[in-house]
Protein backbone atom coordinates (compact mmCIF):
# COMPACT_ATOMS: atom_id res chain seq x y z
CA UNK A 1 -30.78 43.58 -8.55
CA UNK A 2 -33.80 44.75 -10.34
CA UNK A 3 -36.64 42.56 -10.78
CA UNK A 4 -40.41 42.54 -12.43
CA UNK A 5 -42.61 41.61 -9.34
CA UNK A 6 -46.20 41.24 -9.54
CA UNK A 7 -47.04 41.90 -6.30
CA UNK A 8 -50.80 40.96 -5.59
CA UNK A 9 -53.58 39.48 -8.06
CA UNK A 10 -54.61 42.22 -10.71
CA UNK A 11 -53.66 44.19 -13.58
CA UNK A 12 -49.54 45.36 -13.61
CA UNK A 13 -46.28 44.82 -12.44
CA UNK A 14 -43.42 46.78 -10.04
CA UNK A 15 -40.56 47.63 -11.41
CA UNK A 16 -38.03 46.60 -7.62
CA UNK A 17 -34.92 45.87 -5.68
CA UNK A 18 -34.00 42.42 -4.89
CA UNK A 19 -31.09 40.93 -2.77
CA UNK A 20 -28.95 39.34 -4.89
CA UNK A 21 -29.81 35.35 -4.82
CA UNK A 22 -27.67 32.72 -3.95
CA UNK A 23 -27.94 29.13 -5.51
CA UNK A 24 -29.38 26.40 -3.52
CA UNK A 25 -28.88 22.65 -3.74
CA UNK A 26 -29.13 21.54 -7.13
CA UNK A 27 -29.41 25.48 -8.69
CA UNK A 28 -27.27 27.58 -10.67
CA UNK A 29 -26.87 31.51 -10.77
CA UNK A 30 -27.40 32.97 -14.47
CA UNK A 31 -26.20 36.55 -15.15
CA UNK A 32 -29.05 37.32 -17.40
CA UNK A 33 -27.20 39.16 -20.85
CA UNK A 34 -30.59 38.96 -22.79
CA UNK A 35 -34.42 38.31 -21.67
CA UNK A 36 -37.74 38.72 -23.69
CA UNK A 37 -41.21 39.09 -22.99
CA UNK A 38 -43.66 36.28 -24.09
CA UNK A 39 -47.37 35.56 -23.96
CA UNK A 40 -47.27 34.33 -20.36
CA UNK A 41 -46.19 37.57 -18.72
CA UNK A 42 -48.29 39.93 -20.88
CA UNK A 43 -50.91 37.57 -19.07
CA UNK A 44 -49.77 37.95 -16.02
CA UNK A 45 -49.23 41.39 -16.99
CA UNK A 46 -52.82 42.13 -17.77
CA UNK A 47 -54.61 39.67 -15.16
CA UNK A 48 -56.60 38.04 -17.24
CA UNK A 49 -58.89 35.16 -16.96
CA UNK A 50 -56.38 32.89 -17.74
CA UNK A 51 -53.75 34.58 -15.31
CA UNK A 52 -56.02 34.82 -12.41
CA UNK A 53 -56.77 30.48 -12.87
CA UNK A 54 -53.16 29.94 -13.27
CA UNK A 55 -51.14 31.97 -11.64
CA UNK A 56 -50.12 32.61 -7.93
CA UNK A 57 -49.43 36.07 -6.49
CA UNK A 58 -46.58 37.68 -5.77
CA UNK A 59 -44.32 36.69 -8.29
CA UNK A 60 -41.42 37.45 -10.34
CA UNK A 61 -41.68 36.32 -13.39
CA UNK A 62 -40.10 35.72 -16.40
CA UNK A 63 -38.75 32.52 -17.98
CA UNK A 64 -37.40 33.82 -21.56
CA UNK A 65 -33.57 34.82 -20.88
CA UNK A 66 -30.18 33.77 -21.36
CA UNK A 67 -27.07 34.26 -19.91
CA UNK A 68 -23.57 33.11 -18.55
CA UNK A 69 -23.79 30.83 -15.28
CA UNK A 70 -21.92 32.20 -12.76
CA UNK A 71 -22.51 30.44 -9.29
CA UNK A 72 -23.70 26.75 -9.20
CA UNK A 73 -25.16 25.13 -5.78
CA UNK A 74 -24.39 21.88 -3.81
CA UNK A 75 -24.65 18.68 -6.02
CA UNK A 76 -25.05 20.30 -9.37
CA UNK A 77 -22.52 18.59 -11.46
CA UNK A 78 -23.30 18.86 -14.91
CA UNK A 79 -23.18 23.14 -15.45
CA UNK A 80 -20.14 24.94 -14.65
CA UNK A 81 -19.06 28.46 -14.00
CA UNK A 82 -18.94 30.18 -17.54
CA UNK A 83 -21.52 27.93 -19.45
């Protein structure tokens, strides 16, 4: 899959391959149909002042999507396959 990553601390991001993940204990797999971009990753984007007190490098990040769940981990019993 292809993935943001910021790398290292400092200004940009890489556009990358990525194995596809598998869900852990207590996770769930999203097929992402929509994501956005919000004030968080343009700082991470940039490297501000704020980023660079907040933030640990390498990352992927991201948090603003939505999608259909379509693997679920051990013990996760309240999402299903298709929510």
């Amino acid at each position: 899959m292809r993935a943001l990553y910021k790398p290292a601390a400092g200004p940009g991001l890489e556009l990358i391959e990525r194995p596809e993940p598998n869900p852990g204990r207590g996770e769930v797999k999203v097929r992402v149909a929509r994501t956005g971009i919000c004030g968080t990753d343009l700082h991470i984007e940039s490297w501000d002042a704020w980023a660079a007190g907040a933030v640990d490098a390498p990352l992927i990040p991201g948090h603003e999507f939505s999608g259909e769940v379509v693997d679920v981990g051990p013990g996760v019993l309240d999402v299903a396959v298709g929510d």
